[in-house]
Protein backbone atom coordinates (compact mmCIF):
# COMPACT_ATOMS: atom_id res chain seq x y z
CA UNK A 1 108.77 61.02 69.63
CA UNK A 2 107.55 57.86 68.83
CA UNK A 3 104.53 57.70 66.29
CA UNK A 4 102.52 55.39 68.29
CA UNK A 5 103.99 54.83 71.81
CA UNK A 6 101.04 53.27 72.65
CA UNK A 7 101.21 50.71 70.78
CA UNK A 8 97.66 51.48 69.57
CA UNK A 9 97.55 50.81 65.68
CA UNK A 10 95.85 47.76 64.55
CA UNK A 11 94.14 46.32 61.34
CA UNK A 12 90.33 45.46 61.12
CA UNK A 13 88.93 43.44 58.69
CA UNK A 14 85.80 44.64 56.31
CA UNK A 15 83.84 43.60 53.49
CA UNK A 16 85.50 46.24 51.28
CA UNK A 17 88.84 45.85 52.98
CA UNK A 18 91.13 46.37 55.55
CA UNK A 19 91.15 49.26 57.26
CA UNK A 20 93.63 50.61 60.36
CA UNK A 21 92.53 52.08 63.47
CA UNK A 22 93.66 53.21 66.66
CA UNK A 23 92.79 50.42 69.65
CA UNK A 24 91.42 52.05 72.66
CA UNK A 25 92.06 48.83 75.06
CA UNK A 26 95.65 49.32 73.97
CA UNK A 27 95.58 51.68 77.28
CA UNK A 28 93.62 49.12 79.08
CA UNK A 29 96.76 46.99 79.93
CA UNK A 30 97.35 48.15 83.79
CA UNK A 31 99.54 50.70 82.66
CA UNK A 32 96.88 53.70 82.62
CA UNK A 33 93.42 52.59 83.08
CA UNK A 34 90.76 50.26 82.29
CA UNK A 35 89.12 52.07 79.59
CA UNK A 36 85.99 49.45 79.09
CA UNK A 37 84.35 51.20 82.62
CA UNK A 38 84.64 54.66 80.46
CA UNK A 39 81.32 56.03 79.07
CA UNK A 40 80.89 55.42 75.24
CA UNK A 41 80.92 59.16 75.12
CA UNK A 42 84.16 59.67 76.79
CA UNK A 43 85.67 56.70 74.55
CA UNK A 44 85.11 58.55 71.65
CA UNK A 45 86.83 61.53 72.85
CA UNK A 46 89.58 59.62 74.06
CA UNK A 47 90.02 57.84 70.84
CA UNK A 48 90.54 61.54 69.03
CA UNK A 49 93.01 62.30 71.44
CA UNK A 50 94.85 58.83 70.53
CA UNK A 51 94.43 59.09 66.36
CA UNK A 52 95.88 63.16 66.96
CA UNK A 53 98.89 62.26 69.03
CA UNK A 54 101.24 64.46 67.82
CA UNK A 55 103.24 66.05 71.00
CA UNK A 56 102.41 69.72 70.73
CA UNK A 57 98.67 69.66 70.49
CA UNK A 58 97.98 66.71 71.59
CA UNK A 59 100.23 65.28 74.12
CA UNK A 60 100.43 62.09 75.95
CA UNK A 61 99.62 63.34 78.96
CA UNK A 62 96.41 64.40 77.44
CA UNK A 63 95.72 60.90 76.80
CA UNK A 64 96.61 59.24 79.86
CA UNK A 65 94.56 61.06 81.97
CA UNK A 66 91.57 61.47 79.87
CA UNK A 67 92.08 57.44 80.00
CA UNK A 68 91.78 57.98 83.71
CA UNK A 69 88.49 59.59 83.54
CA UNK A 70 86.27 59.88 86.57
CA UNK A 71 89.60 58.31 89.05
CA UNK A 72 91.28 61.63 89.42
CA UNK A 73 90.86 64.96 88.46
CA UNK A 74 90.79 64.55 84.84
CA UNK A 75 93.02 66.36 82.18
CA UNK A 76 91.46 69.52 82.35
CA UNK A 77 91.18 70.91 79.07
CA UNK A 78 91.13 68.83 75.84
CA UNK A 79 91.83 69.35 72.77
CA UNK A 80 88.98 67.67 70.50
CA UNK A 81 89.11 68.16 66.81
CA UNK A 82 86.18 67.21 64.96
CA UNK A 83 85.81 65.08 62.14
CA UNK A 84 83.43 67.74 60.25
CA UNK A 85 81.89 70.71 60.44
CA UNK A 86 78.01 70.83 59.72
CA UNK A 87 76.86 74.49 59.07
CA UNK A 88 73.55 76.16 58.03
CA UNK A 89 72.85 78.88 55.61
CA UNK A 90 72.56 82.07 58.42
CA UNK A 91 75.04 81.12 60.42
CA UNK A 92 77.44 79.64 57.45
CA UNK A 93 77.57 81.88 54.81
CA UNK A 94 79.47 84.70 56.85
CA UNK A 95 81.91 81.72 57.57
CA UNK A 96 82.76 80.89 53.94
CA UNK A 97 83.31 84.98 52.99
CA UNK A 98 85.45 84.45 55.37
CA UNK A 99 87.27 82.08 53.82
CA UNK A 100 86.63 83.91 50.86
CA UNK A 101 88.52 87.43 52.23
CA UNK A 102 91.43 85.10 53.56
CA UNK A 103 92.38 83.68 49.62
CA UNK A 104 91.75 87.27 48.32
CA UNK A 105 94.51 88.50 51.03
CA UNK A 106 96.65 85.69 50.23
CA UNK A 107 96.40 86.77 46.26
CA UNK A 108 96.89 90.04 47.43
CA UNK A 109 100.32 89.71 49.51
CA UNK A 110 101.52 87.17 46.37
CA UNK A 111 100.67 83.85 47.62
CA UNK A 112 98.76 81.23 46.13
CA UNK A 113 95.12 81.29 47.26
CA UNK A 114 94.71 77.92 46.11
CA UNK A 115 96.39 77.02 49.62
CA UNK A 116 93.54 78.50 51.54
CA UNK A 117 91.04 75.48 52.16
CA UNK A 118 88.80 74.00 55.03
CA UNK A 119 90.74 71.56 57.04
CA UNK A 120 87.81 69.51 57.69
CA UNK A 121 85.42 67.82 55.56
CA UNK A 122 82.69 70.65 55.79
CA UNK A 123 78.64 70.84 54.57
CA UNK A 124 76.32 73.53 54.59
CA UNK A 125 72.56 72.43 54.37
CA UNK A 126 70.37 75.49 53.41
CA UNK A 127 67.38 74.98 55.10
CA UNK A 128 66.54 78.96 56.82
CA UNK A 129 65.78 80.93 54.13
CA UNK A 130 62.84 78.50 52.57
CA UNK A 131 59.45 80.50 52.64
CA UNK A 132 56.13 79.19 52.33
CA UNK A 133 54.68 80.40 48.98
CA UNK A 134 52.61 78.20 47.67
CA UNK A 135 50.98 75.18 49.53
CA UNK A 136 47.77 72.66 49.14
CA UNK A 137 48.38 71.93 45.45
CA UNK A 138 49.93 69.39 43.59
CA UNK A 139 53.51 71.76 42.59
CA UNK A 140 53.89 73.49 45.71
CA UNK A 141 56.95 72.13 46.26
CA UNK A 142 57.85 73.19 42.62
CA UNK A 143 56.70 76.73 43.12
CA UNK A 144 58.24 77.43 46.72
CA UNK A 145 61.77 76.33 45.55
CA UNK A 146 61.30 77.86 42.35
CA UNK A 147 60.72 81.23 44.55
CA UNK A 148 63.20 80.43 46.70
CA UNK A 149 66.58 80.41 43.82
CA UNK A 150 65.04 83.86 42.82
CA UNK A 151 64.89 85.52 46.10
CA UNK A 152 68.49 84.38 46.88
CA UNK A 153 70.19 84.07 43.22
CA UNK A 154 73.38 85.81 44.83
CA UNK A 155 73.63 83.96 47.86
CA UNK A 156 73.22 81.00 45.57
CA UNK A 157 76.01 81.62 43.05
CA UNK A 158 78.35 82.24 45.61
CA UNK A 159 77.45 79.03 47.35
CA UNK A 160 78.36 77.03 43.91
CA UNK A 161 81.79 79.04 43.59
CA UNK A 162 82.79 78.26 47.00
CA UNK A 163 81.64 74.29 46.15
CA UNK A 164 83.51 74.10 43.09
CA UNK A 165 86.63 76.35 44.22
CA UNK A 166 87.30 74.68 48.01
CA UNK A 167 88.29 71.43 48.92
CA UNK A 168 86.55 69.57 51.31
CA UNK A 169 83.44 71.96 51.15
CA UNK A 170 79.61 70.78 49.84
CA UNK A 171 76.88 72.54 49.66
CA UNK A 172 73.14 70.86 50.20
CA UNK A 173 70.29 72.96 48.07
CA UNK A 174 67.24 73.99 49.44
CA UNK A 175 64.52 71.78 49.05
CA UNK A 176 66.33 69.32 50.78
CA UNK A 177 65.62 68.98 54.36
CA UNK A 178 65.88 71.06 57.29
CA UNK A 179 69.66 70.44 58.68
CA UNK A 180 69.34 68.00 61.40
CA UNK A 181 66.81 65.41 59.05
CA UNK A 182 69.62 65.71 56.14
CA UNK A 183 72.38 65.27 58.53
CA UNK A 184 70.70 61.93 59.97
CA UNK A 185 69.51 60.43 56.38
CA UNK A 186 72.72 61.16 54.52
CA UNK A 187 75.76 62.93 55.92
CA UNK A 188 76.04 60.91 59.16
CA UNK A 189 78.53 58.35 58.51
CA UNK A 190 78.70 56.83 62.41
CA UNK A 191 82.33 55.69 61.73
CA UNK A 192 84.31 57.61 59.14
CA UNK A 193 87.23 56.55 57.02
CA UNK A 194 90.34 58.91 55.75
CA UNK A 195 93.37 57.83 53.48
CA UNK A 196 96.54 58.63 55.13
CA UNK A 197 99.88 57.34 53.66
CA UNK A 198 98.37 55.05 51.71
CA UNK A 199 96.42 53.86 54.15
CA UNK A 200 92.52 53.74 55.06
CA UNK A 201 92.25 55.08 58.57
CA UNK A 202 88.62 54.62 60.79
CA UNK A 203 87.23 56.32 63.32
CA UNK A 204 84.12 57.45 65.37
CA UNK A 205 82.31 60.17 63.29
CA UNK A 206 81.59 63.30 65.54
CA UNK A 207 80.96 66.67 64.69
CA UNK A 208 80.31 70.77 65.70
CA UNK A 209 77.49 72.35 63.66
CA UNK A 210 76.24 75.98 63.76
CA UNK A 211 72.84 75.11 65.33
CA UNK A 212 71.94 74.55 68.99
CA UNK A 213 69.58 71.55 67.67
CA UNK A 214 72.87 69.82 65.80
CA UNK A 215 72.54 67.10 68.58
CA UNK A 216 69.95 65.52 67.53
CA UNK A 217 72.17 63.33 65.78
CA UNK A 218 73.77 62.30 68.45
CA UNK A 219 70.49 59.88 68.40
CA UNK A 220 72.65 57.95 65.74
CA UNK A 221 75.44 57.46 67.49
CA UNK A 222 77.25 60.45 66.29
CA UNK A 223 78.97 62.82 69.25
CA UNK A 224 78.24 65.85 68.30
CA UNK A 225 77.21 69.75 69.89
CA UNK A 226 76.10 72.89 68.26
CA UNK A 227 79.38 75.93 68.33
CA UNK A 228 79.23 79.51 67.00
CA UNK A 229 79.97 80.51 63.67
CA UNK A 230 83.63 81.37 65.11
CA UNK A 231 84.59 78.06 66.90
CA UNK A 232 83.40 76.34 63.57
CA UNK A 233 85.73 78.66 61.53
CA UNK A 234 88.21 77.72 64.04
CA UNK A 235 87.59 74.15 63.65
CA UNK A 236 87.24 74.00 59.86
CA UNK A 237 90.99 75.61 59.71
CA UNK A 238 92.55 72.95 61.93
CA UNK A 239 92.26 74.48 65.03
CA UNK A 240 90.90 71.98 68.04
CA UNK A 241 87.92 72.61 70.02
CA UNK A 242 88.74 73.40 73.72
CA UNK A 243 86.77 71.68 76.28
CA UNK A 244 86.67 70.62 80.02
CA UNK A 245 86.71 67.02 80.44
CA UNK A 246 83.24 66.90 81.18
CA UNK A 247 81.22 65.19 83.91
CA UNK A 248 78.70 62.58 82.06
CA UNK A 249 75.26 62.03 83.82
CA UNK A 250 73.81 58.17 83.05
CA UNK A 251 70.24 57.41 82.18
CA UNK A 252 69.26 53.99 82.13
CA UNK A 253 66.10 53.16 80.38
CA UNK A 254 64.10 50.11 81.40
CA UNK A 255 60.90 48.31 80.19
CA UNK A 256 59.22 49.99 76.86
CA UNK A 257 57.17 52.67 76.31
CA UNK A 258 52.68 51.64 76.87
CA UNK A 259 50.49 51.70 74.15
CA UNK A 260 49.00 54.89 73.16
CA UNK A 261 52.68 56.49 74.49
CA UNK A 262 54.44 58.53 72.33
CA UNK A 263 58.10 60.05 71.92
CA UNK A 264 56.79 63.55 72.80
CA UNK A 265 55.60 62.35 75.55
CA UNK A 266 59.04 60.70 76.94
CA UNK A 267 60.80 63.51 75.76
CA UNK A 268 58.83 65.79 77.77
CA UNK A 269 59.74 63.32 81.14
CA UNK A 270 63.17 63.42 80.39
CA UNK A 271 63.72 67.01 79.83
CA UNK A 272 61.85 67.90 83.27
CA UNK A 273 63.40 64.64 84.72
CA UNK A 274 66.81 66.56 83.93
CA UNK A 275 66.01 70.12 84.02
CA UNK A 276 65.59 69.35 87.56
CA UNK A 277 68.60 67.16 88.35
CA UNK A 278 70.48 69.48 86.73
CA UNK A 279 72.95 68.83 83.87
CA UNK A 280 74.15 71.91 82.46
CA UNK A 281 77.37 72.04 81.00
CA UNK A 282 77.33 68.12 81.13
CA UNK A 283 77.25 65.28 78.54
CA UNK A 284 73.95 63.19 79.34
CA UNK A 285 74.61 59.29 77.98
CA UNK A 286 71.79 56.99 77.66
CA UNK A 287 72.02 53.09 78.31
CA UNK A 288 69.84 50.13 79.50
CA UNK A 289 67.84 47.25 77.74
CA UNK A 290 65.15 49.98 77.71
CA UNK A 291 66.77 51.36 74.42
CA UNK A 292 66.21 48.45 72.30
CA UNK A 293 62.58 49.37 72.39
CA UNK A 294 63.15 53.14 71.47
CA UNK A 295 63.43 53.33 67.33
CA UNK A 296 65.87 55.73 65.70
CA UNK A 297 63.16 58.75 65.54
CA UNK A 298 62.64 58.57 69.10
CA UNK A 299 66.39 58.58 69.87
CA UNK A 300 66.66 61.52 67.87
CA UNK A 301 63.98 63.33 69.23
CA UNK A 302 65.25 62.74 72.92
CA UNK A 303 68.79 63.66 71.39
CA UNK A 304 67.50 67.24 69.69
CA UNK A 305 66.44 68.10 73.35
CA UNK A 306 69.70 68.70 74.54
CA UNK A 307 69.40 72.25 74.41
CA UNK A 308 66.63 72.34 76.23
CA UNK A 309 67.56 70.16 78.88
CA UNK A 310 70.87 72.29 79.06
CA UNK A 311 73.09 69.61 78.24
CA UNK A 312 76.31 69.85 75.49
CA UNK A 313 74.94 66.36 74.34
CA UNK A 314 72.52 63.39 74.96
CA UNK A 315 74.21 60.52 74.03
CA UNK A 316 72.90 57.00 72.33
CA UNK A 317 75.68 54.18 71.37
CA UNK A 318 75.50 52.37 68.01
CA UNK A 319 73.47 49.21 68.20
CA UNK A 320 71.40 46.81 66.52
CA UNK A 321 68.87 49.83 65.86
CA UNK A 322 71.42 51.95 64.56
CA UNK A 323 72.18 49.30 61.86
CA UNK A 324 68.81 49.22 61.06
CA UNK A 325 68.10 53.03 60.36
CA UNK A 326 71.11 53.27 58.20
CA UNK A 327 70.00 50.47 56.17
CA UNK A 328 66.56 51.60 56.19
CA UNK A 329 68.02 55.17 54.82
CA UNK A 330 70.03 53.72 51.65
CA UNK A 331 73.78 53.65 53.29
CA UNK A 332 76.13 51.54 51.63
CA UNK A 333 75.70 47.85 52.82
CA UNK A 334 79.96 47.72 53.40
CA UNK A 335 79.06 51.09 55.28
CA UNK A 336 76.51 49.82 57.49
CA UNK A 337 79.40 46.29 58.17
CA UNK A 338 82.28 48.78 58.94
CA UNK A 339 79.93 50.44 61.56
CA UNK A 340 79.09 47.13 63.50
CA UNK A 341 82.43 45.34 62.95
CA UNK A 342 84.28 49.15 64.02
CA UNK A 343 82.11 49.69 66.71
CA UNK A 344 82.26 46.09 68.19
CA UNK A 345 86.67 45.95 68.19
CA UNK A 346 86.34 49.41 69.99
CA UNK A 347 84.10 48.47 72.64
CA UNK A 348 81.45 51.15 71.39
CA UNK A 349 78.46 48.86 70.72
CA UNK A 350 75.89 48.53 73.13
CA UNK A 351 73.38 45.82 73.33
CA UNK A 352 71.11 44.76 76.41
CA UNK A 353 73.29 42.67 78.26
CA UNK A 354 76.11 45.87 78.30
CA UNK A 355 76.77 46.59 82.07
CA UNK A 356 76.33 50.52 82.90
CA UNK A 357 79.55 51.92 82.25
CA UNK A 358 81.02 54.71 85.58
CA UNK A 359 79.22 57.34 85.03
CA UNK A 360 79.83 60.43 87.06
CA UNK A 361 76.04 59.68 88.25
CA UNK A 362 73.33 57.28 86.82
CA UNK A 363 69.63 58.26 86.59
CA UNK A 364 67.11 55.04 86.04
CA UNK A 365 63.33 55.79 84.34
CA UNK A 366 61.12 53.08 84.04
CA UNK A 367 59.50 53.50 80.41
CA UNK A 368 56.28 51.78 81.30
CA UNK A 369 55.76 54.60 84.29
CA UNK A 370 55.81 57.36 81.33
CA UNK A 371 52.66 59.59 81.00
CA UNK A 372 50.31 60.39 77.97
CA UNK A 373 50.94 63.73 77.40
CA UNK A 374 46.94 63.87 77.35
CA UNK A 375 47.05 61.68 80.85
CA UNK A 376 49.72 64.52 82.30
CA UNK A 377 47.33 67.60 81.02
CA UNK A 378 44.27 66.21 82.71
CA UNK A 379 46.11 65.73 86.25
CA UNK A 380 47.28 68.88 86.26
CA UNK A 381 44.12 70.90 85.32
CA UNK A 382 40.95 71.45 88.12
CA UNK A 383 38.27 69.15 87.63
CA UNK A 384 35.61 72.33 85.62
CA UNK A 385 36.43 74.46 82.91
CA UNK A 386 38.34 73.70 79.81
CA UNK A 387 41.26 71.60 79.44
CA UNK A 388 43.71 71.86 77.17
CA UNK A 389 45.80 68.72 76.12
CA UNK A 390 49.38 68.89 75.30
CA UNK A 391 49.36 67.40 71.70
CA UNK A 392 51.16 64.09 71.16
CA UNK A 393 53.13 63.08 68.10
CA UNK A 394 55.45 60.33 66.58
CA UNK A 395 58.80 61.80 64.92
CA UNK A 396 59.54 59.48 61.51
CA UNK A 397 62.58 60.04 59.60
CA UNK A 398 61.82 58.82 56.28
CA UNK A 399 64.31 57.36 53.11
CA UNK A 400 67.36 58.67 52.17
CA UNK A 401 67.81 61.10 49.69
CA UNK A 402 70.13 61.66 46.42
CA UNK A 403 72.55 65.33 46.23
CA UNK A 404 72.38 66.94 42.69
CA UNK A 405 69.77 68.83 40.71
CA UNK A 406 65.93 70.32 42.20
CA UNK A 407 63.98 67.46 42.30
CA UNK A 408 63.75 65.87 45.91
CA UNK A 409 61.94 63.07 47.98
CA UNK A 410 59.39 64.30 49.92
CA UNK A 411 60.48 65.96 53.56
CA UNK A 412 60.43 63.30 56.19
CA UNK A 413 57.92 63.85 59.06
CA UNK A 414 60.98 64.23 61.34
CA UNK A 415 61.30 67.88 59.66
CA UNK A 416 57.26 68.56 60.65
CA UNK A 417 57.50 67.34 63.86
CA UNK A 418 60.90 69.56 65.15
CA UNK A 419 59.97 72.51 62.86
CA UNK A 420 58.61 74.12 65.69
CA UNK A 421 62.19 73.73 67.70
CA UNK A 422 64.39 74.73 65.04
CA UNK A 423 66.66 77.92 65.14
């Protein structure tokens, strides 16, 4: 078959090169679909079923009626294959013995081990074995890692020969972050580049991590749900994730959060707004000039509710914000241009004037009708006796960070403030 009957390659221009990618509007010609109406979401799907066209996995069929989202009845299942695999230390250890068992079968029925390697770019962030030792003096942080590489020496060495022996496979220490603050400051890339034949290849960064609370990067920009340890196996050995083409439920921010109004305090609206609308099962997307006065943190925190809120994802496009945070957080300055100029050719940059794209329904909250948490507590309580206030709080995701040895910038407040929600 042909390698690109679409018609779909094309050449972008950067300021550390040029770089192919794979055109979505190249099935926007009349042919299939308009694809501009699709949800960002859904583009980014779509645009892994274009780059993986190869006629037995991914067919063409696949792609013209995931193109045709929302018109018919959809492509049923899809096959979506990642661009990485986040894990964490509980849930990803067991994973890499895996891996482990598979090269010691492959030495043991004569064939080279070497062979047996993730498919996938894959990191593991240790983050739930940390214990409080020490705390309120100057080395605590000293003293509680220290503690931490003697309880778990083993674990540790084993980590280090599985970094040093597999390809495509890093390992974050403790000390670190929790998962979801080092996958925002440092392994998020928002648009990713490979080398194939010679060439530099782009596309939309997305991901399946071994933690429910994995989408809260999805705040960045970054599609991305939490799997079990076995679909991530799955995944990391080349083996696509199987989904419905799922229904996407709109919200469309407007106006900006009042004074004294915090992101706890929206996220608590919008997970009872959708608990009750119900969007289980469902990607959520959000859109609307109201976004451009939400910074990263709060995206993020709105995104790490998923879960909660039962959705596979709640989605925020790359914009002017998300160029911000990943300058803010030390990214590569030709990074940060390939996002924008990337994002903007694909049609998967929002900015205020972006018209709603067709959802499968759209939501609308006012941001200057949202509650103090405080405001909400007092309502609801009778007018004697105690009350108790639901505490407010402001997530910050501080700096980036630098890989390599034990000595780390301090945790960003992001980790304090979703401590409480993670796994």
């Amino acid at each position: 078959m042909p390698k690109d009957p679409f018609g779909a390659t094309a050449r972008l221009q950067t300021s550390a090169g040029t770089v192919q990618y794979y055109r979505l509007d190249a099935l926007s010609d009349g042919r299939i679909a308009n694809v501009g109406r699709l949800p960002f979401s859904i583009k980014i799907v779509l645009e892994n079923l274009l780059r993986r066209l190869d006629g037995v996995i991914v067919t063409e069929d696949h792609i013209r009626s995931l193109a045709r989202w929302g018109l018919d009845e959809g492509p049923g299942e899809v096959p979506f294959l990642p661009a990485r695999v986040l894990l964490q230390d509980f849930t990803g250890i067991p994973v890499v013995a895996d891996l482990a068992a598979l090269r010691s079968e492959m030495a043991r029925q004569g064939g080279d081990p070497e062979r047996v390697n993730p498919d996938l770019p894959v990191d593991l962030v240790i983050d739930h074995s940390v214990q409080v030792d020490a705390y309120g003096m100057a080395d605590a942080f000293r003293i509680n890692v220290d503690r931490e590489y003697e309880r778990n020496g083993e674990r540790y060495a084993f980590l280090r020969w599985a970094q040093e022996s597999f390809r495509q496979f890093r390992v974050v220490p403790p000390g670190a972050g929790i998962v979801h603050q080092v996958n925002l400051e440092f392994l998020a890339g928002v648009v990713q580049v490979q080398t194939q034949n010679g060439s530099y290849i782009a596309y939309p960064d997305t991901l399946v991590g071994t933690d429910s609370h994995t989408t809260m990067v999805n705040g960045l920009g970054v599609l991305g749900w939490g799997v079990g340890g076995i679909e991530a196996e799955a995944a990391m050995l080349g083996q696509p994730v199987s989904l419905l083409a799922p229904e996407v439920v709109g919200v469309r921010f407007t106006s900006a959060l009042r004074e004294g109004v915090t992101a706890t305090d929206l996220v608590l609206t919008v997970t009872e707004m959708l608990r009750s609308h119900g969007v289980v099962g469902k990607f959520v997307e959000y859109c609307g000039p109201g976004l451009s006065s939400l910074s990263l943190p709060d995206r993020a925190t709105i995104a790490n509710m998923s879960p909660e809120y039962g959705a596979t994802c709640g989605y925020f496009p790359v914009d002017a914000e998300t160029l911000r945070y990943l300058a803010a957080t030390g990214r590569d300055p030709a990074r940060v241009d390939l996002v924008e100029r990337y994002c903007r050719a694909q049609g998967l940059f929002r900015e205020d004037s972006t018209p709603a794209p067709d959802f499968t329904e759209l939501l609308t909250l006012d941001l200057s009708t949202v509650e103090a948490s405080a405001d909400r507590a007092a309502q609801a309580q009778p007018a004697f006796g105690l009350r108790r206030a639901v505490p407010g709080g402001h997530a910050e995701v501080q700096g980036a960070f630098r890989l390599g040895g034990r000595q780390r910038q301090r945790r960003g407040t992001a980790q304090r403030a979703n401590d409480r929600s993670h796994d």
